[in-house]
PDB file of N, CA and C in Angstrom:
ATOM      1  N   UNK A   1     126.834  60.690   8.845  1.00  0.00           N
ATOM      2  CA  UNK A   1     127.345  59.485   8.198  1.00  0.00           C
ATOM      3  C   UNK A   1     126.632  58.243   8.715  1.00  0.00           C
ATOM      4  N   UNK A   2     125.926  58.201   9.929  1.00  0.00           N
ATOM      5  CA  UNK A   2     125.377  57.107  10.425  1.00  0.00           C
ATOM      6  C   UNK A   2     124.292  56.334   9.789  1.00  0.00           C
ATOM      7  N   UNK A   3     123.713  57.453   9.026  1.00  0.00           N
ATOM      8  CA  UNK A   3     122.604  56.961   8.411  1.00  0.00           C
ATOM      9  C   UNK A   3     123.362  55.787   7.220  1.00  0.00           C
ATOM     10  N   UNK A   4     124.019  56.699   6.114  1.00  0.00           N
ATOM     11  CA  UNK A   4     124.683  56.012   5.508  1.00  0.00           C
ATOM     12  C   UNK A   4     125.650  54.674   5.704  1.00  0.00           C
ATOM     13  N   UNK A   5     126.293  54.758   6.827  1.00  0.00           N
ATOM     14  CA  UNK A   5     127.347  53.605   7.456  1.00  0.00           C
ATOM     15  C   UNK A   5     126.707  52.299   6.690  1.00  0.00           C
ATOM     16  N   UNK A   6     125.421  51.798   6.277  1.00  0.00           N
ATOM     17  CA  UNK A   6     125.421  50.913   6.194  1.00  0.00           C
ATOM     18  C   UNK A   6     125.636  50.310   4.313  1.00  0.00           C
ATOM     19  N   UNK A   7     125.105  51.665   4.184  1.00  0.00           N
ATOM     20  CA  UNK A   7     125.516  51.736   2.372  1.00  0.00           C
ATOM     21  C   UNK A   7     126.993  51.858   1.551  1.00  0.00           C
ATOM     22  N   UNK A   8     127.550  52.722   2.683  1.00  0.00           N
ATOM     23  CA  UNK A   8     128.779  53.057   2.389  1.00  0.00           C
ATOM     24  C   UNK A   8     129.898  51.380   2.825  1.00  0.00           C
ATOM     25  N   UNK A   9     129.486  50.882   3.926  1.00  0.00           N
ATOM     26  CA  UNK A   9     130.032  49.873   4.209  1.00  0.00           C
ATOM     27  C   UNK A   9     130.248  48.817   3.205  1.00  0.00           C
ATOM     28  N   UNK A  10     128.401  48.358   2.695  1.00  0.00           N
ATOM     29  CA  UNK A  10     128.799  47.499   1.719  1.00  0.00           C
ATOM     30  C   UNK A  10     128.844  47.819   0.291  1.00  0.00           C
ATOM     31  N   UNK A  11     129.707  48.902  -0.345  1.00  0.00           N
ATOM     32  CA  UNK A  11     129.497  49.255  -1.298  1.00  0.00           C
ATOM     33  C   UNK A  11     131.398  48.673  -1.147  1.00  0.00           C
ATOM     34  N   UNK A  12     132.449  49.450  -0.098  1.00  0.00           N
ATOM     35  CA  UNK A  12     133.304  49.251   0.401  1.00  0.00           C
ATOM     36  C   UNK A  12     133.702  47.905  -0.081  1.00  0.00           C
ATOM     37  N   UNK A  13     132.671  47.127   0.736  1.00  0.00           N
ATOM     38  CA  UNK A  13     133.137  45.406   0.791  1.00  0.00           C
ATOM     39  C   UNK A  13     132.927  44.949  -0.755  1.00  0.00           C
ATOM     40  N   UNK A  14     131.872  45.420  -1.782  1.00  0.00           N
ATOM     41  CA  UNK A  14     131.490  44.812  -3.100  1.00  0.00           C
ATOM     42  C   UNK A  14     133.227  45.436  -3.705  1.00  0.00           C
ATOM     43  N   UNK A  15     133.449  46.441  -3.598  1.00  0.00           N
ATOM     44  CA  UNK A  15     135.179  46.849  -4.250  1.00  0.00           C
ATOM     45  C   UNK A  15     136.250  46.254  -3.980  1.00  0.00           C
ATOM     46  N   UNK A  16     135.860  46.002  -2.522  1.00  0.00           N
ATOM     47  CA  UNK A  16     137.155  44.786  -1.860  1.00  0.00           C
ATOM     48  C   UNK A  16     137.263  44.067  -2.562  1.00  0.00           C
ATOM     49  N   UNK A  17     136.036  43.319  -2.877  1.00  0.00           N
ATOM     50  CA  UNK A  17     135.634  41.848  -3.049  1.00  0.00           C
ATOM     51  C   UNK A  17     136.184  41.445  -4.523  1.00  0.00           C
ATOM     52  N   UNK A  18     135.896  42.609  -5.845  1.00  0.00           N
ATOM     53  CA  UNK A  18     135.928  42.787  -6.966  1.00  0.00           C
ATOM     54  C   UNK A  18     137.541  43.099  -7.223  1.00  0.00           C
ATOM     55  N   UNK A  19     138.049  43.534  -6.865  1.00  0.00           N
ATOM     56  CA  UNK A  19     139.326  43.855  -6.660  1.00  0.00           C
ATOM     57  C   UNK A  19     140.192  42.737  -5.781  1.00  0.00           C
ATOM     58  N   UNK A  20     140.283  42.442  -5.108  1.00  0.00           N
ATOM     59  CA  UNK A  20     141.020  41.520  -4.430  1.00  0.00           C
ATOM     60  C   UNK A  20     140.517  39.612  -5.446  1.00  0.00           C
ATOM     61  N   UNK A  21     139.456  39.561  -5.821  1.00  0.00           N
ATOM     62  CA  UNK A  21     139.867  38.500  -7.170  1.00  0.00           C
ATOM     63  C   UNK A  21     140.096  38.839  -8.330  1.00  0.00           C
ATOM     64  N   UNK A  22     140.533  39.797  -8.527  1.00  0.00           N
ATOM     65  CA  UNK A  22     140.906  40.522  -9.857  1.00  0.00           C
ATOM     66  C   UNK A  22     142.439  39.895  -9.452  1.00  0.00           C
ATOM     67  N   UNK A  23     142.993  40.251  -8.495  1.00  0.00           N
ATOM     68  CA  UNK A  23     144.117  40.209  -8.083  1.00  0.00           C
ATOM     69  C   UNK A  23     144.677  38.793  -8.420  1.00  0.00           C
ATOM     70  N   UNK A  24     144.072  38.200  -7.316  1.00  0.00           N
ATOM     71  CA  UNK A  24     144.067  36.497  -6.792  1.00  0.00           C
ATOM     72  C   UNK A  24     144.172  36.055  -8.480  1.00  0.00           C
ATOM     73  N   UNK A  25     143.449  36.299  -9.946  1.00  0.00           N
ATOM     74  CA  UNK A  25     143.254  35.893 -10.991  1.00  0.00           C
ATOM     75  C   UNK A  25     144.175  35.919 -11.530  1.00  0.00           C
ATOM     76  N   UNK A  26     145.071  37.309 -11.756  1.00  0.00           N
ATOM     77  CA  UNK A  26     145.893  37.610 -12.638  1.00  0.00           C
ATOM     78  C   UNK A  26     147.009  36.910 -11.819  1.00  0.00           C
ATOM     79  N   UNK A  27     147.742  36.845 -10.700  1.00  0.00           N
ATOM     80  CA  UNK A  27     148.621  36.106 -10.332  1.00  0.00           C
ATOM     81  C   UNK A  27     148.578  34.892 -10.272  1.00  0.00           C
ATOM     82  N   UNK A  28     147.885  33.940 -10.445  1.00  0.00           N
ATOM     83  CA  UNK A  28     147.706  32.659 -10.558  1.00  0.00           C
ATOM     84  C   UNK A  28     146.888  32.209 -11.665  1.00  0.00           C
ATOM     85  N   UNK A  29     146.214  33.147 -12.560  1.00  0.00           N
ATOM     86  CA  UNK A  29     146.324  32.142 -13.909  1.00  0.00           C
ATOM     87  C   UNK A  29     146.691  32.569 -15.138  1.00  0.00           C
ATOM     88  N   UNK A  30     147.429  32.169 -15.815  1.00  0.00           N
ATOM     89  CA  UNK A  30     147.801  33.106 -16.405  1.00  0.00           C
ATOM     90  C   UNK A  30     146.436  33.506 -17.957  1.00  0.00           C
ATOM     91  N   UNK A  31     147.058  34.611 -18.637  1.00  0.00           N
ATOM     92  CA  UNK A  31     145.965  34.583 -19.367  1.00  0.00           C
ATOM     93  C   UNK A  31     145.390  33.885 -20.569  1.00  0.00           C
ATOM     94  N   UNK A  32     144.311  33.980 -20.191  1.00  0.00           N
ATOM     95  CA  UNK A  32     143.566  32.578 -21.406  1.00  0.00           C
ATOM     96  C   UNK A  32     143.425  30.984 -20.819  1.00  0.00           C
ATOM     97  N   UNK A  33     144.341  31.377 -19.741  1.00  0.00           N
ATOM     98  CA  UNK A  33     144.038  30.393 -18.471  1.00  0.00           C
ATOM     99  C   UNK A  33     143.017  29.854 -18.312  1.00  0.00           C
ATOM    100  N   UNK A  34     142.817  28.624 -17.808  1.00  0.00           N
ATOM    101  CA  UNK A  34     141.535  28.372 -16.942  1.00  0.00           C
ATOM    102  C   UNK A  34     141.900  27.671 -15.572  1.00  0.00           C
ATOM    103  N   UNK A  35     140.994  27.406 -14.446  1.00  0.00           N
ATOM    104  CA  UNK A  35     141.288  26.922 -13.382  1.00  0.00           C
ATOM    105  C   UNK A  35     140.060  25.840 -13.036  1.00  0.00           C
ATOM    106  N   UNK A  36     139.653  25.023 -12.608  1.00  0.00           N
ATOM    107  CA  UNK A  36     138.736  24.619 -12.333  1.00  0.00           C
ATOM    108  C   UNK A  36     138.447  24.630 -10.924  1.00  0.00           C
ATOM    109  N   UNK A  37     137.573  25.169 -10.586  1.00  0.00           N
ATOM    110  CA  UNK A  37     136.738  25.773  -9.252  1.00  0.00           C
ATOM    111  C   UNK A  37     135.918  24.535  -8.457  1.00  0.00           C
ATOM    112  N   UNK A  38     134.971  24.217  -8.950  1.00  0.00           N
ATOM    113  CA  UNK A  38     133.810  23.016  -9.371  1.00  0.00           C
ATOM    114  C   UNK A  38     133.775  22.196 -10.118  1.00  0.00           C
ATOM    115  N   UNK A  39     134.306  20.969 -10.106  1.00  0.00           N
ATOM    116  CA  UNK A  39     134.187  20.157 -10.770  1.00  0.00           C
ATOM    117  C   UNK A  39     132.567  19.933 -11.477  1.00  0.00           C
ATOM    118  N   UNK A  40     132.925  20.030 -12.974  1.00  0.00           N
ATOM    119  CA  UNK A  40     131.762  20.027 -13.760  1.00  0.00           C
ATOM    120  C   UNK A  40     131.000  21.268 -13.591  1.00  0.00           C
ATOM    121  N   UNK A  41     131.305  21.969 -12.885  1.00  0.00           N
ATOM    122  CA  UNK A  41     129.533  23.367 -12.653  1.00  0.00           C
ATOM    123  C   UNK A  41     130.593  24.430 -12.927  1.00  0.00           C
ATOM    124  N   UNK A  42     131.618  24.831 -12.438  1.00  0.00           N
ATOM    125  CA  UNK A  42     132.434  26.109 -12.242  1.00  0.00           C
ATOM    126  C   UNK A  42     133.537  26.244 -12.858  1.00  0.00           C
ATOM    127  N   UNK A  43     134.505  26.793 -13.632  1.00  0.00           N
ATOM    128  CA  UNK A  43     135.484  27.236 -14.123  1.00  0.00           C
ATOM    129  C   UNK A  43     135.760  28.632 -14.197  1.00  0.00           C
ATOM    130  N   UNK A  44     136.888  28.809 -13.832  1.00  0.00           N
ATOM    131  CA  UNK A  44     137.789  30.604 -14.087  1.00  0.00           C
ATOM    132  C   UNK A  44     138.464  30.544 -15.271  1.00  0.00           C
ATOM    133  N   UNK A  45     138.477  31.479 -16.138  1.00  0.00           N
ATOM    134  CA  UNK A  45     139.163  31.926 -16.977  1.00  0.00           C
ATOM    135  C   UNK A  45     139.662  33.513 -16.974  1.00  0.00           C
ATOM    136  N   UNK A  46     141.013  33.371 -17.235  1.00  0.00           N
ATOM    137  CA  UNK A  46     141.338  34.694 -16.745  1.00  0.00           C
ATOM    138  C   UNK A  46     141.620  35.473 -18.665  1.00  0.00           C
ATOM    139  N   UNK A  47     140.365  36.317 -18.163  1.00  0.00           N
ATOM    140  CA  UNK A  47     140.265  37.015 -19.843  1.00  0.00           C
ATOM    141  C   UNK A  47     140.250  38.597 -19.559  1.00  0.00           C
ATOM    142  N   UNK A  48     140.857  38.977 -20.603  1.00  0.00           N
ATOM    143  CA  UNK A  48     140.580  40.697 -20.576  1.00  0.00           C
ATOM    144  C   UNK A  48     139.956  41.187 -21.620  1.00  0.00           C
ATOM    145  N   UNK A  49     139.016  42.176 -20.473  1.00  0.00           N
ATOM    146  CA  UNK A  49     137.624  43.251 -21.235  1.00  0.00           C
ATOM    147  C   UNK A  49     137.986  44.554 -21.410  1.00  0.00           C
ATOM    148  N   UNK A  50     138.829  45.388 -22.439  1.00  0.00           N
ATOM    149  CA  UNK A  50     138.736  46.519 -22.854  1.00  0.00           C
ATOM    150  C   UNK A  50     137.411  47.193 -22.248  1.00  0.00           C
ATOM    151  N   UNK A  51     136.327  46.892 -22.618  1.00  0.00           N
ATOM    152  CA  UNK A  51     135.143  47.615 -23.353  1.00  0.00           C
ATOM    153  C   UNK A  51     134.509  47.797 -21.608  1.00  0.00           C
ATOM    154  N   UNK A  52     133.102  48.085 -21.798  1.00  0.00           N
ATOM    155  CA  UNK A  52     132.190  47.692 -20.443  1.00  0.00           C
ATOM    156  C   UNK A  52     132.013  46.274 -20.069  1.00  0.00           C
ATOM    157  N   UNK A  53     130.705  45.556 -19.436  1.00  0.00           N
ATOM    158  CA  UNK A  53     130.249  44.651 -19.264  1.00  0.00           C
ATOM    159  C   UNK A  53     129.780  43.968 -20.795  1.00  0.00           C
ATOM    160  N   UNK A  54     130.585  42.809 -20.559  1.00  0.00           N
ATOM    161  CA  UNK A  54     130.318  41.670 -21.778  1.00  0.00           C
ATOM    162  C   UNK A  54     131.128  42.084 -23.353  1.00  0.00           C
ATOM    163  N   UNK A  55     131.925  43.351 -22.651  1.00  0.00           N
ATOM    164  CA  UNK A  55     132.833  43.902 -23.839  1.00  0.00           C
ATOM    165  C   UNK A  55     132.294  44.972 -24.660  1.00  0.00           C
ATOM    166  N   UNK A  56     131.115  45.441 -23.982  1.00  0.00           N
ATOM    167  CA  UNK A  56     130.360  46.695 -24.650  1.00  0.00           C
ATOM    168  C   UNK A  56     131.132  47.839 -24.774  1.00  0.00           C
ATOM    169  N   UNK A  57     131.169  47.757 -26.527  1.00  0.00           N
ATOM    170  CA  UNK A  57     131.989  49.215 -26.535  1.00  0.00           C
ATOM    171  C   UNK A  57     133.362  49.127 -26.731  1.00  0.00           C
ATOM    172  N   UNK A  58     134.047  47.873 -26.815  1.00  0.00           N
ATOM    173  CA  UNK A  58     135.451  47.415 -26.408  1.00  0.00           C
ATOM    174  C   UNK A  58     136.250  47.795 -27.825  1.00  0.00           C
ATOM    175  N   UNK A  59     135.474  47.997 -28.776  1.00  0.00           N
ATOM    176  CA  UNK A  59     136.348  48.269 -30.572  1.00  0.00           C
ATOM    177  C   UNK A  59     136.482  49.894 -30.552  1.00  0.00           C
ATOM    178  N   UNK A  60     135.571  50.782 -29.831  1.00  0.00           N
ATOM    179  CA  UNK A  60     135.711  51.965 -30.282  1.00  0.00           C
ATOM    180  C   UNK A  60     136.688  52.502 -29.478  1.00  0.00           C
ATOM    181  N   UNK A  61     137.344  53.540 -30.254  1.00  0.00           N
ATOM    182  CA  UNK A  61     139.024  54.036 -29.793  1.00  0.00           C
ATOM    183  C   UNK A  61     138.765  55.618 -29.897  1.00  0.00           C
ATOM    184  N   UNK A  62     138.493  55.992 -28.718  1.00  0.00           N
ATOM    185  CA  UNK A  62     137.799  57.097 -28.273  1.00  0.00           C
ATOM    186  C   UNK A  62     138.002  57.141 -26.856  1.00  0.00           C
ATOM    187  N   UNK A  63     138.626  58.840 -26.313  1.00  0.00           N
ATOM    188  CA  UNK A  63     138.757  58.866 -24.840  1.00  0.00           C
ATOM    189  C   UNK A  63     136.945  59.214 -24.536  1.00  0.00           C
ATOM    190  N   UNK A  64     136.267  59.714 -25.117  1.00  0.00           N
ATOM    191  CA  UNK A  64     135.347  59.998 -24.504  1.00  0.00           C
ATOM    192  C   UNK A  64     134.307  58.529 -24.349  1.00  0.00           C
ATOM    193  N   UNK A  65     134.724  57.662 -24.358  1.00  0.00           N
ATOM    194  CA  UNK A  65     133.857  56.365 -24.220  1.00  0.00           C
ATOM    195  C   UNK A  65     134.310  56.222 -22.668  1.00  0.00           C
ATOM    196  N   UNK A  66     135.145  56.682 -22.317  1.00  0.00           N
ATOM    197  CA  UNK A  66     135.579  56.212 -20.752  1.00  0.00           C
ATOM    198  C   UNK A  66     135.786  57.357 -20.246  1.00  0.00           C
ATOM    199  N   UNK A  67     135.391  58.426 -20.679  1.00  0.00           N
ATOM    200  CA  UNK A  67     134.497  59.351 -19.811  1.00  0.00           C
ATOM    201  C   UNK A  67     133.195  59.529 -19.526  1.00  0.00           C
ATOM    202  N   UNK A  68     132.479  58.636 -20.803  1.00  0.00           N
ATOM    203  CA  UNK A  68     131.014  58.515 -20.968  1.00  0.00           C
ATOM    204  C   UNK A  68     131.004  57.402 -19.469  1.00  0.00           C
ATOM    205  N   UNK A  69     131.339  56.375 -19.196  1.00  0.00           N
ATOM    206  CA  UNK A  69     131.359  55.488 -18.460  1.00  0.00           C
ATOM    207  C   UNK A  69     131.602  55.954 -17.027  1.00  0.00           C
ATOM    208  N   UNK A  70     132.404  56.964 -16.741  1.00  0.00           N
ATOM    209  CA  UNK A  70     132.839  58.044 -15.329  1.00  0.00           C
ATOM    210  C   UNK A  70     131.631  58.605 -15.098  1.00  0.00           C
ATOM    211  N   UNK A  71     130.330  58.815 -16.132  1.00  0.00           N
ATOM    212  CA  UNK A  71     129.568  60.274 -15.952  1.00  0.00           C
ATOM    213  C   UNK A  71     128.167  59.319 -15.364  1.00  0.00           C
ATOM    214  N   UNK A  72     128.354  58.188 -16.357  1.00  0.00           N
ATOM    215  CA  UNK A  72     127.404  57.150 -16.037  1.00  0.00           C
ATOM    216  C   UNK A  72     127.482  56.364 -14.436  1.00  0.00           C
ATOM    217  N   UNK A  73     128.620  56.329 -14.456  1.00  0.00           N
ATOM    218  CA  UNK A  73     128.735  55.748 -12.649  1.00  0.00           C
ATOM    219  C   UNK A  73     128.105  56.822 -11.690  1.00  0.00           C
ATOM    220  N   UNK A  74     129.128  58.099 -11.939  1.00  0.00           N
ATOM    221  CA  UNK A  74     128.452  58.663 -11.136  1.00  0.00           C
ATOM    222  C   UNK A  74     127.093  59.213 -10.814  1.00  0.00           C
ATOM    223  N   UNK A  75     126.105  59.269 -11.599  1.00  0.00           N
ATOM    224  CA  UNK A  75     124.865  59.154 -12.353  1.00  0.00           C
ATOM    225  C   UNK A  75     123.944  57.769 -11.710  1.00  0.00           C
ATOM    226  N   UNK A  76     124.676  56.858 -11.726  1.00  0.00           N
ATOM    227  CA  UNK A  76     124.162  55.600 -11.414  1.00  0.00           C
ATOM    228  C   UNK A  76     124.419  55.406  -9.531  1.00  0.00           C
ATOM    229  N   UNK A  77     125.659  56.242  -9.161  1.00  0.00           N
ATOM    230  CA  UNK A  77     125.901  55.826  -7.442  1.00  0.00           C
ATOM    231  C   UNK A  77     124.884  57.593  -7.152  1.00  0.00           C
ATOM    232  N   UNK A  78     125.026  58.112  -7.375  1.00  0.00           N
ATOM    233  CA  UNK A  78     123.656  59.521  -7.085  1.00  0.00           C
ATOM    234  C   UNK A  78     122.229  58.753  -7.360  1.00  0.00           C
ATOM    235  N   UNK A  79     122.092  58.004  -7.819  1.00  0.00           N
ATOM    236  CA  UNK A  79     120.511  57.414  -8.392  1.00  0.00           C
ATOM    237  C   UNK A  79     120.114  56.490  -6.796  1.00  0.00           C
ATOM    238  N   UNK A  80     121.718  55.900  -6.886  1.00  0.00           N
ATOM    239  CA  UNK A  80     121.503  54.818  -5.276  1.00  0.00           C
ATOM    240  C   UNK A  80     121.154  55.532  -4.217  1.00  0.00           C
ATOM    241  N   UNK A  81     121.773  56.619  -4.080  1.00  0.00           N
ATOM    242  CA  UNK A  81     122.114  57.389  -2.741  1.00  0.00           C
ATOM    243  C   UNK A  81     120.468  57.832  -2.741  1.00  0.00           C
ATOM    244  N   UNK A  82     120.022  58.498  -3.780  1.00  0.00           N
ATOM    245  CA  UNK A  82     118.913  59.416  -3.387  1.00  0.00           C
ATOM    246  C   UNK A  82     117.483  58.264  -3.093  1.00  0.00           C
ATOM    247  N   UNK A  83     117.786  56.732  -4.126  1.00  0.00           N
ATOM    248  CA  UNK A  83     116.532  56.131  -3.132  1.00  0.00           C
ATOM    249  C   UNK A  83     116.689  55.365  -2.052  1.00  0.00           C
ATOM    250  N   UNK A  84     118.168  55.352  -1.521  1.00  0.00           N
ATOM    251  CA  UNK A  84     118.646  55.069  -0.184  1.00  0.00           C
ATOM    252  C   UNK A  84     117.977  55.810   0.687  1.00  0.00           C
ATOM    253  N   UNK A  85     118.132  57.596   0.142  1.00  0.00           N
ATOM    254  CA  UNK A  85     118.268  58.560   1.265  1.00  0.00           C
ATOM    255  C   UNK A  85     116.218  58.475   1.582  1.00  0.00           C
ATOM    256  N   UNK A  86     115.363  57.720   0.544  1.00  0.00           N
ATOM    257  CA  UNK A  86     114.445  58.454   0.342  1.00  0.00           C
ATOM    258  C   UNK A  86     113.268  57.083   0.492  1.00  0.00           C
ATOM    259  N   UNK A  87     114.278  55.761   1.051  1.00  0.00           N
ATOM    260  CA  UNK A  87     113.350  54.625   1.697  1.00  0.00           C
ATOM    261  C   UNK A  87     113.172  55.093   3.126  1.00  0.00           C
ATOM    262  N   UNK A  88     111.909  54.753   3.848  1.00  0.00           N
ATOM    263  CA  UNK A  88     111.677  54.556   4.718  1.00  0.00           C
ATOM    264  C   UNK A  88     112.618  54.050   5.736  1.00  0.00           C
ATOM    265  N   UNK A  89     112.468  54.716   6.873  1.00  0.00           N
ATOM    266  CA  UNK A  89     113.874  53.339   7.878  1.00  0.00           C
ATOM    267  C   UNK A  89     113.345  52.435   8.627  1.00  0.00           C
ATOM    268  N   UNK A  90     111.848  52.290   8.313  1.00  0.00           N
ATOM    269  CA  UNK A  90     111.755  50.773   8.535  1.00  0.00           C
ATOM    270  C   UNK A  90     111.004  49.866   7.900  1.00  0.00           C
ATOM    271  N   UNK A  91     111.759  50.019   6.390  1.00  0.00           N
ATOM    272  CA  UNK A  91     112.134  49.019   5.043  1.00  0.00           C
ATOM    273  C   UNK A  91     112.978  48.632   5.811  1.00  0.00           C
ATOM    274  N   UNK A  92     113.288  47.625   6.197  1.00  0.00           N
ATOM    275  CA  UNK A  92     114.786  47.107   7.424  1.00  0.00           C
ATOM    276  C   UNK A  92     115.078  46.306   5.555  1.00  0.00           C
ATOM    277  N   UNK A  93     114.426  45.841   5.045  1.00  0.00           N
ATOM    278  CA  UNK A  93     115.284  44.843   3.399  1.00  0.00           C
ATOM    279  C   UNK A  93     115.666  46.076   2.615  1.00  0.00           C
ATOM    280  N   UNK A  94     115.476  47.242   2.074  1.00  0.00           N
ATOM    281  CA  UNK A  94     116.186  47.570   1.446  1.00  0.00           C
ATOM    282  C   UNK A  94     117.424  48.479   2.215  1.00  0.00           C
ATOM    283  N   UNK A  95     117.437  49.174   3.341  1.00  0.00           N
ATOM    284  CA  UNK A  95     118.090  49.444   4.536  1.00  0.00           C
ATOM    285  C   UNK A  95     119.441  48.496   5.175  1.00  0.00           C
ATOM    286  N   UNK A  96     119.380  46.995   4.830  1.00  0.00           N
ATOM    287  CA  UNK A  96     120.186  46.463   4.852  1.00  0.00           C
ATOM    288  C   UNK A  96     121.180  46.270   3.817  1.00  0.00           C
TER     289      UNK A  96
END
């Protein structure tokens, strides 16, 4: 696992991270909400995505669209692992 510790760590923290303002969102704004973050540069809006990223896919009413999406992750975190497992260890930038 040592090798990994450092992939596995921040993969950990990106779920925290994604999840814990998912959270923070839905309890404090409500939906269709907005919040202002940054004056002038930044705003939250708390919206919901059926679909994938940017709502891809969000009309079709099909279980196998969100199994297609399960097969694809895992597909996509095996793709990470193997050019994790298969950089050099002293690439110290992609290693970090």
């Amino acid at each position: 696992m040592g090798k990994y510790k450092p992939l596995a760590l921040g993969a950990l923290a990106i779920v925290a991270l994604d999840q814990a303002t998912k959270i923070l969102i839905r309890h404090y704004i409500p939906i269709f909400g907005s919040m202002r973050v940054i004056d002038g540069f930044f705003d939250l809006t708390h919206l919901q995505n059926p679909g994938a990223a940017f709502s891809f896919m969000a009309n079709v009413d099909s279980p196998w669209v969100g199994r297609g999406f399960v097969v694809l992750s895992f597909l996509a975190i095996a793709l990470i692992v193997y050019i994790y497992k298969e950089t050099p260890e002293n690439d110290r930038l992609l290693k970090t």
